[in-house]
PDB file of N, CA and C in Angstrom:
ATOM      1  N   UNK A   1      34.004  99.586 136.051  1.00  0.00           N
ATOM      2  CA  UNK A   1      33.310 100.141 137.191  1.00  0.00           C
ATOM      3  C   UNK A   1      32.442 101.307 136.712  1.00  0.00           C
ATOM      4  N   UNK A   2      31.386 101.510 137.056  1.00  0.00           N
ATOM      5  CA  UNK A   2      30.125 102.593 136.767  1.00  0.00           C
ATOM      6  C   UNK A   2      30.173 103.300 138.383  1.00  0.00           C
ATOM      7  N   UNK A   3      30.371 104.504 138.302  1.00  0.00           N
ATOM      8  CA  UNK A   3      30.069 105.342 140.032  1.00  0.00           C
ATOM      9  C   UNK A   3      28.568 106.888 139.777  1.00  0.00           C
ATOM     10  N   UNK A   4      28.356 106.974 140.636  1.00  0.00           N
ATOM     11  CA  UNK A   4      27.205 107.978 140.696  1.00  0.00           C
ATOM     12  C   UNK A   4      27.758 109.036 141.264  1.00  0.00           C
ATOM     13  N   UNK A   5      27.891 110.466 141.089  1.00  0.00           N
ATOM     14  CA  UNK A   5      27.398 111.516 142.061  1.00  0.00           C
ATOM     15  C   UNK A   5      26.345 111.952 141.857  1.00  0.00           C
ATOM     16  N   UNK A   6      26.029 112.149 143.478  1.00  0.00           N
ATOM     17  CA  UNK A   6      24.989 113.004 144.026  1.00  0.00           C
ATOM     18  C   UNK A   6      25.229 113.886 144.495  1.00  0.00           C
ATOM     19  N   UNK A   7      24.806 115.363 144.350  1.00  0.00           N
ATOM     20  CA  UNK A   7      25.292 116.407 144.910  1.00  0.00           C
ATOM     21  C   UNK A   7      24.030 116.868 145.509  1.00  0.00           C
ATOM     22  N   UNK A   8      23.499 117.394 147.044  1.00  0.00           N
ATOM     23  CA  UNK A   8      22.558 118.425 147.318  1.00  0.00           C
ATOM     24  C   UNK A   8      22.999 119.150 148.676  1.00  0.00           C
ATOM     25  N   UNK A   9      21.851 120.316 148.648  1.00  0.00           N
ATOM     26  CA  UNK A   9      22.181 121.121 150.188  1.00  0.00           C
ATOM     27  C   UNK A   9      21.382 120.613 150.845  1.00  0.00           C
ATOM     28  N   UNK A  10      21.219 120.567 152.042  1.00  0.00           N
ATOM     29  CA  UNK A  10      20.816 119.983 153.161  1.00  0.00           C
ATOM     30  C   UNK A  10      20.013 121.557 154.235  1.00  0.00           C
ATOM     31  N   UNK A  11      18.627 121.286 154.541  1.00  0.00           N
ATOM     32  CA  UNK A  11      18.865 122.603 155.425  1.00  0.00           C
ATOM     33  C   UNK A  11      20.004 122.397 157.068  1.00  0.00           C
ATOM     34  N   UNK A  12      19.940 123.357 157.507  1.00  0.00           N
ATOM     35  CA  UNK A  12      21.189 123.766 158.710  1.00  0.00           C
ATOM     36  C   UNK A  12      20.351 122.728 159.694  1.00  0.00           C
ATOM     37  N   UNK A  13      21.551 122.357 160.558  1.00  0.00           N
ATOM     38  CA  UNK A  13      21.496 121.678 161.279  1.00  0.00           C
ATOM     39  C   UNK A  13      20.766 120.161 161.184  1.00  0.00           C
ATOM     40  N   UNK A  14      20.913 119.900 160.142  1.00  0.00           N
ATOM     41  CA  UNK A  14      20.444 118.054 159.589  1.00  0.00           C
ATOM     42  C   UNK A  14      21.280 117.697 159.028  1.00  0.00           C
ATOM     43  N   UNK A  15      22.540 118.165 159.571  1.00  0.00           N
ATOM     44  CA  UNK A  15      23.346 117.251 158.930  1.00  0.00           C
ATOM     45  C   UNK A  15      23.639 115.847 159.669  1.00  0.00           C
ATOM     46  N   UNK A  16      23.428 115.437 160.739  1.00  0.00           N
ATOM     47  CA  UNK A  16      23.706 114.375 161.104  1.00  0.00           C
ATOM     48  C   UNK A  16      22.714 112.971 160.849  1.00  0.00           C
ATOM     49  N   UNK A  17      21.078 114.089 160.784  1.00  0.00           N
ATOM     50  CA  UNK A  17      20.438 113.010 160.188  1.00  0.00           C
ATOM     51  C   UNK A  17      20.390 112.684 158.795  1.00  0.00           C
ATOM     52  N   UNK A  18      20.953 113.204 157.797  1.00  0.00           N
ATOM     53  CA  UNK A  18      21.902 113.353 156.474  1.00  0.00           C
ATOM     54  C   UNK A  18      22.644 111.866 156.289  1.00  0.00           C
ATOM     55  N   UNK A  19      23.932 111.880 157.513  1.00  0.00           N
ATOM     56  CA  UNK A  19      24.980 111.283 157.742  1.00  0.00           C
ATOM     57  C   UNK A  19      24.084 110.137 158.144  1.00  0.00           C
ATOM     58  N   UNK A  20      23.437 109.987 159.147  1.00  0.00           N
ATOM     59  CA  UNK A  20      22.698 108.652 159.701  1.00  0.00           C
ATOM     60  C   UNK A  20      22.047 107.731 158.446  1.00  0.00           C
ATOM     61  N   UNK A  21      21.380 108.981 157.828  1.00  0.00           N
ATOM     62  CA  UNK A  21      20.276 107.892 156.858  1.00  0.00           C
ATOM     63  C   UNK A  21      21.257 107.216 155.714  1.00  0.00           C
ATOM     64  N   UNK A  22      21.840 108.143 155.166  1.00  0.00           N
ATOM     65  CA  UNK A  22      23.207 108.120 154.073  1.00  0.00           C
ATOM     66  C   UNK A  22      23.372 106.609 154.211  1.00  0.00           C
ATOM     67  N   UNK A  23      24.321 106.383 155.544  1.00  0.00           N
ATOM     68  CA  UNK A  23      25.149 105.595 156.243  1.00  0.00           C
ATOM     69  C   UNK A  23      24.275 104.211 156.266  1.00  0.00           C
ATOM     70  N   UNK A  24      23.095 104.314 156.724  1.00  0.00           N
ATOM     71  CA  UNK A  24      22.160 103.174 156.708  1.00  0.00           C
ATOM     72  C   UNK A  24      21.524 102.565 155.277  1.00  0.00           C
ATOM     73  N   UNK A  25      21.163 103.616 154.047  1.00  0.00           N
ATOM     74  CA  UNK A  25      20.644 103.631 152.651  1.00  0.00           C
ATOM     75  C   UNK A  25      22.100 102.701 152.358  1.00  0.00           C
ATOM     76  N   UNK A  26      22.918 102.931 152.795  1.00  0.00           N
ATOM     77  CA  UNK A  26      23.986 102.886 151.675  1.00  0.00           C
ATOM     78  C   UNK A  26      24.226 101.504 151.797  1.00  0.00           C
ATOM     79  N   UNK A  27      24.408 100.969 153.081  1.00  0.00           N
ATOM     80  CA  UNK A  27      24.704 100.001 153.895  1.00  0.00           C
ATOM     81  C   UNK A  27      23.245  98.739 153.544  1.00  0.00           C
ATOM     82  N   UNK A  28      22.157  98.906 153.295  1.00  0.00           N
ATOM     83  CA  UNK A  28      21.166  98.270 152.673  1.00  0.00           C
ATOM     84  C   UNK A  28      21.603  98.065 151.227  1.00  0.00           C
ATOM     85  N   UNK A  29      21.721  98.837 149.929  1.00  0.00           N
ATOM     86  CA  UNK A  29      22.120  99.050 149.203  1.00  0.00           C
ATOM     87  C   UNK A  29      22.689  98.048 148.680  1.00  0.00           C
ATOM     88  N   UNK A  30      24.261  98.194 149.331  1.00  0.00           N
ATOM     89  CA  UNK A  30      25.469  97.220 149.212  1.00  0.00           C
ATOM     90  C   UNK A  30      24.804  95.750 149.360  1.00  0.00           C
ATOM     91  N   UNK A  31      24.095  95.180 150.607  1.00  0.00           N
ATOM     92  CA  UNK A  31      23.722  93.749 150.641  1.00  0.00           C
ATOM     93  C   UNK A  31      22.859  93.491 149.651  1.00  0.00           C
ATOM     94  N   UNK A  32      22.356  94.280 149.054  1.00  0.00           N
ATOM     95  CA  UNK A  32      20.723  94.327 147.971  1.00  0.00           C
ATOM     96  C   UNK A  32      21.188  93.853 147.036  1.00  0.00           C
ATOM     97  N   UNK A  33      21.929  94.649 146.376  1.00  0.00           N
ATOM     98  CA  UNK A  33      22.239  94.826 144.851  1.00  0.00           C
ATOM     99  C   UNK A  33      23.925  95.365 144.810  1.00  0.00           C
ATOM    100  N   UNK A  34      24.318  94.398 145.711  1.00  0.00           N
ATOM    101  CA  UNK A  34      25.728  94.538 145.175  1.00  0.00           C
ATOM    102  C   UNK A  34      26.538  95.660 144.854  1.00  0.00           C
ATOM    103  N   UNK A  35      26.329  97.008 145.351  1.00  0.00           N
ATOM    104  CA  UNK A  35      26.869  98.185 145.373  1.00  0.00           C
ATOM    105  C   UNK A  35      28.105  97.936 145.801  1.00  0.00           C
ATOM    106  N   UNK A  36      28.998  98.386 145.346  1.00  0.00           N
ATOM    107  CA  UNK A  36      30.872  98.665 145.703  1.00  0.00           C
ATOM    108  C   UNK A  36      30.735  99.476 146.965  1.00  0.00           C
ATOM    109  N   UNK A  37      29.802 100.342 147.611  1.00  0.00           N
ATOM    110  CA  UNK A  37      30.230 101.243 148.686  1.00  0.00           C
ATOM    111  C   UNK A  37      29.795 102.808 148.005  1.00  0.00           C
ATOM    112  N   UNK A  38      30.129 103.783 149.054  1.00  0.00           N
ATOM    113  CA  UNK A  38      29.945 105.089 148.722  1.00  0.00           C
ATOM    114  C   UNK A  38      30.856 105.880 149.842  1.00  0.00           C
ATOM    115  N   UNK A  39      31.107 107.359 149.158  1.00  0.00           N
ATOM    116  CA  UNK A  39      31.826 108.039 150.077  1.00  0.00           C
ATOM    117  C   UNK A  39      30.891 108.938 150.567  1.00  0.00           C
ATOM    118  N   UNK A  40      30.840 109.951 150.964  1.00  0.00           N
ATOM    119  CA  UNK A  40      30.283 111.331 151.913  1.00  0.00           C
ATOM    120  C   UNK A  40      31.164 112.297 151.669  1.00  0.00           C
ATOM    121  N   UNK A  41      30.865 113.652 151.065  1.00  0.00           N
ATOM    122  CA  UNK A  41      31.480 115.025 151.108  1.00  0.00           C
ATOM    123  C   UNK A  41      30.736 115.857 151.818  1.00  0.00           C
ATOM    124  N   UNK A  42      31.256 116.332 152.336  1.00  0.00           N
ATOM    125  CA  UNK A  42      30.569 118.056 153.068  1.00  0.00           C
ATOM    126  C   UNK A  42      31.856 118.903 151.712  1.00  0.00           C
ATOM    127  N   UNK A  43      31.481 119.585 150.837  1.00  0.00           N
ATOM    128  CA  UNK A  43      32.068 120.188 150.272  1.00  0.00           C
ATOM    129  C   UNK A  43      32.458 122.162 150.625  1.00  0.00           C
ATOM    130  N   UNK A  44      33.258 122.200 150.942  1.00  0.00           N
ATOM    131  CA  UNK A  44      33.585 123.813 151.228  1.00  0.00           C
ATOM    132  C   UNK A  44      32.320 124.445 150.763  1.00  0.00           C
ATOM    133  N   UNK A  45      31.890 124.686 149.818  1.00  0.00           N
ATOM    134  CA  UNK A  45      30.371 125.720 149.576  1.00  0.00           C
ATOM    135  C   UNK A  45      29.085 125.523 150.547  1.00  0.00           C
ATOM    136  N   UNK A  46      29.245 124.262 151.185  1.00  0.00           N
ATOM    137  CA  UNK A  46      28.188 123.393 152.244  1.00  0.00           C
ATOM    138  C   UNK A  46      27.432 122.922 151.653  1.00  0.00           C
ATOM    139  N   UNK A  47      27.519 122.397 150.244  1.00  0.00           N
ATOM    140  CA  UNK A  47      26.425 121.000 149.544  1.00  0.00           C
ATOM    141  C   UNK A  47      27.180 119.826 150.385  1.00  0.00           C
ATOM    142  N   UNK A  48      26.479 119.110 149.984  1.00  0.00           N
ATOM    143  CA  UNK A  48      26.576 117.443 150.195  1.00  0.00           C
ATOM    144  C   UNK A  48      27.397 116.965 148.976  1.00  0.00           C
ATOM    145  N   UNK A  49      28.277 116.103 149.341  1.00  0.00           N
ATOM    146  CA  UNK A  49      28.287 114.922 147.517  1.00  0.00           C
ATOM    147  C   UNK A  49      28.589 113.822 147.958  1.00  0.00           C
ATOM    148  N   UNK A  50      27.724 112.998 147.279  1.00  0.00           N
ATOM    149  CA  UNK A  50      28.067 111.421 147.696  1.00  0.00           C
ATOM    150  C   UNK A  50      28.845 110.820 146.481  1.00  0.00           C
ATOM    151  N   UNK A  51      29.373 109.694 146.653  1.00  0.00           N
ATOM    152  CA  UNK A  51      30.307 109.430 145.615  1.00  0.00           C
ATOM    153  C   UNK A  51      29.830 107.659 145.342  1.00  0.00           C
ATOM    154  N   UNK A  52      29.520 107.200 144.306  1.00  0.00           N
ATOM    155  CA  UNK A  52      28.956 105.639 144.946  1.00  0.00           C
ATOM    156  C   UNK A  52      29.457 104.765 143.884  1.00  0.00           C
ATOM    157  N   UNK A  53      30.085 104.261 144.004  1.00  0.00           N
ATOM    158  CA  UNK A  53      30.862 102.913 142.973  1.00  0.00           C
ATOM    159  C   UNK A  53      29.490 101.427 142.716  1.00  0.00           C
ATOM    160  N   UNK A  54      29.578 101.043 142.006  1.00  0.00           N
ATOM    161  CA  UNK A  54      28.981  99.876 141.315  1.00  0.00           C
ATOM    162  C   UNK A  54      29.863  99.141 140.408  1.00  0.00           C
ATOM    163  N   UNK A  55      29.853  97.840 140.384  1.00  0.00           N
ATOM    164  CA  UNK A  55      30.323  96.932 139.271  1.00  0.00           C
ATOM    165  C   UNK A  55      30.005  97.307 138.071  1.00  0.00           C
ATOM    166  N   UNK A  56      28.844  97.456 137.445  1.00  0.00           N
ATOM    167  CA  UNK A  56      28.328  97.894 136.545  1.00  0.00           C
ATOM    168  C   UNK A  56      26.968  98.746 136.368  1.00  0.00           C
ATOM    169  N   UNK A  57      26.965  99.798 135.247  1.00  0.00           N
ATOM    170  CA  UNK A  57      25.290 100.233 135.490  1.00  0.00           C
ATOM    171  C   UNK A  57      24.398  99.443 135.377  1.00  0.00           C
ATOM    172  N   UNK A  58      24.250  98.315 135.228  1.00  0.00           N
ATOM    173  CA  UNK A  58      22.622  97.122 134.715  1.00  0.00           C
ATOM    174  C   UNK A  58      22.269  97.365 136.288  1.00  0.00           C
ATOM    175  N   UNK A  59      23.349  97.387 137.317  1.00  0.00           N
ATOM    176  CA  UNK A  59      22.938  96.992 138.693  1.00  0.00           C
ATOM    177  C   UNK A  59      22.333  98.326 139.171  1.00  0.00           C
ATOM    178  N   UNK A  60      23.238  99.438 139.209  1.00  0.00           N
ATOM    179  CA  UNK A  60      22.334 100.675 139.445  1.00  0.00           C
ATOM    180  C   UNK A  60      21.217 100.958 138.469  1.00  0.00           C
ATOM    181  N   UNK A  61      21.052 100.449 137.501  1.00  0.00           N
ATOM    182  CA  UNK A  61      19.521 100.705 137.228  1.00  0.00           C
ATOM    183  C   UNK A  61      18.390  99.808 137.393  1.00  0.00           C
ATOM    184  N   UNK A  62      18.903  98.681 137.709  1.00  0.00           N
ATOM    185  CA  UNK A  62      18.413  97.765 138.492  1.00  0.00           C
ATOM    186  C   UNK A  62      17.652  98.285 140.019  1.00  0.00           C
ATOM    187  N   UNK A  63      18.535  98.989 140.836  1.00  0.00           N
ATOM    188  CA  UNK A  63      18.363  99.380 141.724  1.00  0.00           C
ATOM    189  C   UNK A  63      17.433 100.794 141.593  1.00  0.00           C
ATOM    190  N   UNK A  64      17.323 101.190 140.497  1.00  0.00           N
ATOM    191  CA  UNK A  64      17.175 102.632 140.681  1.00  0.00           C
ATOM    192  C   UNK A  64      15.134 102.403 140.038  1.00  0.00           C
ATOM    193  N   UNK A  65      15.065 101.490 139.460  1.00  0.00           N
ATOM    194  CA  UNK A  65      13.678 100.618 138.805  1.00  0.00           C
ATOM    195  C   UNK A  65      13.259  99.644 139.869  1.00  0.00           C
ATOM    196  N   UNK A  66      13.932  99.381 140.778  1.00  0.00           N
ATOM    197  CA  UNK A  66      13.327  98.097 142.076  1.00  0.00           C
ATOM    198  C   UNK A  66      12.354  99.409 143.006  1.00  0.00           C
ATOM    199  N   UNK A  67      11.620  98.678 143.753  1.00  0.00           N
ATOM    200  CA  UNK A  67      11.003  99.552 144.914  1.00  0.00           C
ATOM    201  C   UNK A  67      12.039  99.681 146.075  1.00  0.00           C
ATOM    202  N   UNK A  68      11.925 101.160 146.578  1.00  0.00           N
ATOM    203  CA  UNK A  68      13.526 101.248 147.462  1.00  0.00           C
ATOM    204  C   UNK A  68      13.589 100.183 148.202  1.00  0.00           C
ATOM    205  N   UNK A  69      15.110  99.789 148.921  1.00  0.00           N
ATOM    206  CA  UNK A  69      15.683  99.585 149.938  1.00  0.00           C
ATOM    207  C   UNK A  69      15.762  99.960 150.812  1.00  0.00           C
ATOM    208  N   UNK A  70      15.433 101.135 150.962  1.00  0.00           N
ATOM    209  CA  UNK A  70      16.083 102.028 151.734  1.00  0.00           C
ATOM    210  C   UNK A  70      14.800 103.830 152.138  1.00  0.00           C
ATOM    211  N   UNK A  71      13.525 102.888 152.079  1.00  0.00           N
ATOM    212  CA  UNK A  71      12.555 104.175 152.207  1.00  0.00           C
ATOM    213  C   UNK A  71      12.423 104.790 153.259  1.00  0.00           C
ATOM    214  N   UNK A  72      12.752 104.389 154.489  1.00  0.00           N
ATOM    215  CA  UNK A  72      12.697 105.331 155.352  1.00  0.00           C
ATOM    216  C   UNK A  72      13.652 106.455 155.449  1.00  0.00           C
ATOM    217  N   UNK A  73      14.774 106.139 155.347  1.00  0.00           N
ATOM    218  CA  UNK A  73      16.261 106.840 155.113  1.00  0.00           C
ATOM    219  C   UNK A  73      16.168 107.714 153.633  1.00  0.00           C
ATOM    220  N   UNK A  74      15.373 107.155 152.782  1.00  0.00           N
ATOM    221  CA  UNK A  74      15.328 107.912 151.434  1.00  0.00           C
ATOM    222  C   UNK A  74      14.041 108.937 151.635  1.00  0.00           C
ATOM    223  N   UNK A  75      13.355 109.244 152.422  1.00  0.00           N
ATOM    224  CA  UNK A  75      12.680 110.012 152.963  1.00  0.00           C
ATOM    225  C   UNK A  75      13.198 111.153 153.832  1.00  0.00           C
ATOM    226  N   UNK A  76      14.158 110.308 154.735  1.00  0.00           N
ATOM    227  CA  UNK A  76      15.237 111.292 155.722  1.00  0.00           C
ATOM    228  C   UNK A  76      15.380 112.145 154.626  1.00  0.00           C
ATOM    229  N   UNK A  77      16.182 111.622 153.889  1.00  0.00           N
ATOM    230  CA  UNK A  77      16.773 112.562 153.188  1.00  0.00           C
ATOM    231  C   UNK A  77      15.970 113.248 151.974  1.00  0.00           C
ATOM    232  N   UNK A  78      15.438 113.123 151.443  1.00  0.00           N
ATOM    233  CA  UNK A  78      14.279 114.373 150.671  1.00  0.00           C
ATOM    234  C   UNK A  78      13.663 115.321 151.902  1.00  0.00           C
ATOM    235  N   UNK A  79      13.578 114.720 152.672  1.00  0.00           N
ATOM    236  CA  UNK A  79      12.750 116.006 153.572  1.00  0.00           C
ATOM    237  C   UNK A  79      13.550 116.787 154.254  1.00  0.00           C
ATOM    238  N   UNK A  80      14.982 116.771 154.282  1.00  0.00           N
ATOM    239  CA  UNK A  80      15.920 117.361 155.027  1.00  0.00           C
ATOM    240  C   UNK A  80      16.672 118.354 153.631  1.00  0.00           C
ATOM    241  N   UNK A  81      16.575 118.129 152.516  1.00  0.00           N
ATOM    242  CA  UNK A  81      16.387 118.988 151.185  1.00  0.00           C
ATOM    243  C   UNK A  81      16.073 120.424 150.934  1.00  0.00           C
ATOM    244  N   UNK A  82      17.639 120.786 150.750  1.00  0.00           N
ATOM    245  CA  UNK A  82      16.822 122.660 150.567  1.00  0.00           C
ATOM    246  C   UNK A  82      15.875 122.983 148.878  1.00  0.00           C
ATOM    247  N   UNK A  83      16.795 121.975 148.057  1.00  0.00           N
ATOM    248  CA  UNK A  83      16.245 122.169 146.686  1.00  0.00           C
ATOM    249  C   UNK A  83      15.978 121.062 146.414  1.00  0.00           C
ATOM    250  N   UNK A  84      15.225 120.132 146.693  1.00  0.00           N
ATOM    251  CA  UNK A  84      14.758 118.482 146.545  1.00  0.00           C
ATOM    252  C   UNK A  84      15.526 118.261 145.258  1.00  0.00           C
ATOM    253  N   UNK A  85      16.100 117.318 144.964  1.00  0.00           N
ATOM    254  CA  UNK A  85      16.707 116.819 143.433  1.00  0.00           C
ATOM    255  C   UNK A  85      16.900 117.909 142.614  1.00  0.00           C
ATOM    256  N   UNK A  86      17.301 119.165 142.657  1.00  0.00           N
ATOM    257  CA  UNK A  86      17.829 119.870 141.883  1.00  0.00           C
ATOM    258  C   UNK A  86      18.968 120.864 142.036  1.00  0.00           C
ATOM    259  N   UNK A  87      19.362 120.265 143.165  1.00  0.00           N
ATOM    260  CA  UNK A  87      20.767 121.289 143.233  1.00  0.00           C
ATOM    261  C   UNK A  87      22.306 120.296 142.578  1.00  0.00           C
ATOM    262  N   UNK A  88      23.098 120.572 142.175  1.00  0.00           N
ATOM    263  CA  UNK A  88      23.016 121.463 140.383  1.00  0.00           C
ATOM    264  C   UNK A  88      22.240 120.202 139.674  1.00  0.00           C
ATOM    265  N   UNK A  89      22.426 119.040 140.101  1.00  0.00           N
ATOM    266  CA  UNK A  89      21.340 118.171 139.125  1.00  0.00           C
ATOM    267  C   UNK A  89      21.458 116.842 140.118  1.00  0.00           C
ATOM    268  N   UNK A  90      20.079 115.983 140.004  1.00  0.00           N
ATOM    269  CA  UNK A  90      20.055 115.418 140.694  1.00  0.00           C
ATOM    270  C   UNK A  90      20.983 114.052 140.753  1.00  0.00           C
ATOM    271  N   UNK A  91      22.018 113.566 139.993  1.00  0.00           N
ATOM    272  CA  UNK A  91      23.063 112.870 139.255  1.00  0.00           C
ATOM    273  C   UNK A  91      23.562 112.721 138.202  1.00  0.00           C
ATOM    274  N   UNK A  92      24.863 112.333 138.442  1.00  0.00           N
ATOM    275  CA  UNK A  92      25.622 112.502 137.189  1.00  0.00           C
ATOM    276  C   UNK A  92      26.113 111.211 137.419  1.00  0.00           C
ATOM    277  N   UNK A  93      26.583 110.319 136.118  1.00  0.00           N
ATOM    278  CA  UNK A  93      26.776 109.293 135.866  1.00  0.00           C
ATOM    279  C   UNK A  93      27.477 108.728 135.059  1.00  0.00           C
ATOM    280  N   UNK A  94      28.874 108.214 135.730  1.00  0.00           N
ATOM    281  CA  UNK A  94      30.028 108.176 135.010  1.00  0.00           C
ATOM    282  C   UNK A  94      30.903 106.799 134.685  1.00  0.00           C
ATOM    283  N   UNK A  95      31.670 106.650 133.586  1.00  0.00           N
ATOM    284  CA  UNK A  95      32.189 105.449 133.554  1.00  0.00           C
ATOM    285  C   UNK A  95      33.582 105.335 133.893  1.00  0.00           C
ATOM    286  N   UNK A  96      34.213 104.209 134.632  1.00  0.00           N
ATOM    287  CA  UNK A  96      35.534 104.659 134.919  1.00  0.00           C
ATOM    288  C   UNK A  96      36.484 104.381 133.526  1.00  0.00           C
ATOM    289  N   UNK A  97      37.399 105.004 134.049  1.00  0.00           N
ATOM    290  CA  UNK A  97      38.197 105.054 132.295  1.00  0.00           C
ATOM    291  C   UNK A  97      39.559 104.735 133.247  1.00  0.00           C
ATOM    292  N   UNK A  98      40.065 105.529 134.549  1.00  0.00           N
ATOM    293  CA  UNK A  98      41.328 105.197 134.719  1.00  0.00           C
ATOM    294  C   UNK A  98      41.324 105.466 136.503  1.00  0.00           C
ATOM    295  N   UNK A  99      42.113 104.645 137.223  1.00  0.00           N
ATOM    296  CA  UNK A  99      41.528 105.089 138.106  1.00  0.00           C
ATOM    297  C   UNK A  99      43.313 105.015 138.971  1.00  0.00           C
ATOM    298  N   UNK A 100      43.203 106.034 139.449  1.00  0.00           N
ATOM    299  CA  UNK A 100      44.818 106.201 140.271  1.00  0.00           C
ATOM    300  C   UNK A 100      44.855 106.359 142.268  1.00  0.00           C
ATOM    301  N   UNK A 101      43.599 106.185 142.794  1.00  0.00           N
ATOM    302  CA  UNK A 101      42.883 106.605 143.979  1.00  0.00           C
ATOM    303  C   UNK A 101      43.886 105.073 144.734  1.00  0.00           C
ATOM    304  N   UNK A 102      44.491 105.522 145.693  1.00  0.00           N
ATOM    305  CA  UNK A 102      45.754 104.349 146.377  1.00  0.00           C
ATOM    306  C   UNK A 102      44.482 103.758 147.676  1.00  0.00           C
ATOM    307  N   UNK A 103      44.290 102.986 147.896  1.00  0.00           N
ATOM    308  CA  UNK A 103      43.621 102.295 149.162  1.00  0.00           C
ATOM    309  C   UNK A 103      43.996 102.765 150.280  1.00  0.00           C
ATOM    310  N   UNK A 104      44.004 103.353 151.384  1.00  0.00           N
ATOM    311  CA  UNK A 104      44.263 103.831 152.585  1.00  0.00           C
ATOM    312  C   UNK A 104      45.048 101.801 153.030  1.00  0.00           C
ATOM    313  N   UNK A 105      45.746 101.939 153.388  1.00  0.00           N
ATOM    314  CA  UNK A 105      46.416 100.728 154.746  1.00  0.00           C
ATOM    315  C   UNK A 105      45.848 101.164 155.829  1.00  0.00           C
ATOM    316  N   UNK A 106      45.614  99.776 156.617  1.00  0.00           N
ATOM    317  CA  UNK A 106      44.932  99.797 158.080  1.00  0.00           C
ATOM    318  C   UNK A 106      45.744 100.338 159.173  1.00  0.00           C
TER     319      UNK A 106
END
């Protein structure tokens, strides 16, 4: 498994259109190119972090080299941006090595 974070601040009071576009990008995404899903943080300091699983990186860079999926919502969100792609960096990109996270039951 290959996952992404994204970390940024958001200015005040957009956070829901944050949450909306997120929710919709992400949800395109997944049917596109086979994305595993993503989570949503509001982190105590008040950044954002998204958390986003993939099968493998060929697919997120696949995705990341295609013309968006997801441009209206990927607009939401740059323009709702206190530091556009640079708060602390615009992703980090990791491989799983071990993973102990239990599935929630319905």
């Amino acid at each position: 498994m290959f996952v992404v974070l994204y970390r940024w601040r958001i200015r005040s009071g957009k956070e829901k259109q944050l949450r909306e576009a997120w929710v919709s990008a992400t949800k395109k995404i997944m049917v596109r190119y086979g994305a595993l899903g993503s989570r949503l943080h509001l982190a105590e300091d008040g950044s954002w972090v998204a958390y986003a699983q993939w099968p493998d990186k060929e697919r997120w860079l696949l995705m990341r080299s295609s013309p968006p999926v997801a441009p209206v919502e990927f607009e939401v969100m740059r323009g709702i941006e206190e530091d556009a792609g640079t708060f602390p960096f615009p992703f980090l990109t990791m491989d799983l090595t071990d993973d102990m996270i239990a599935e929630p039951s319905s």
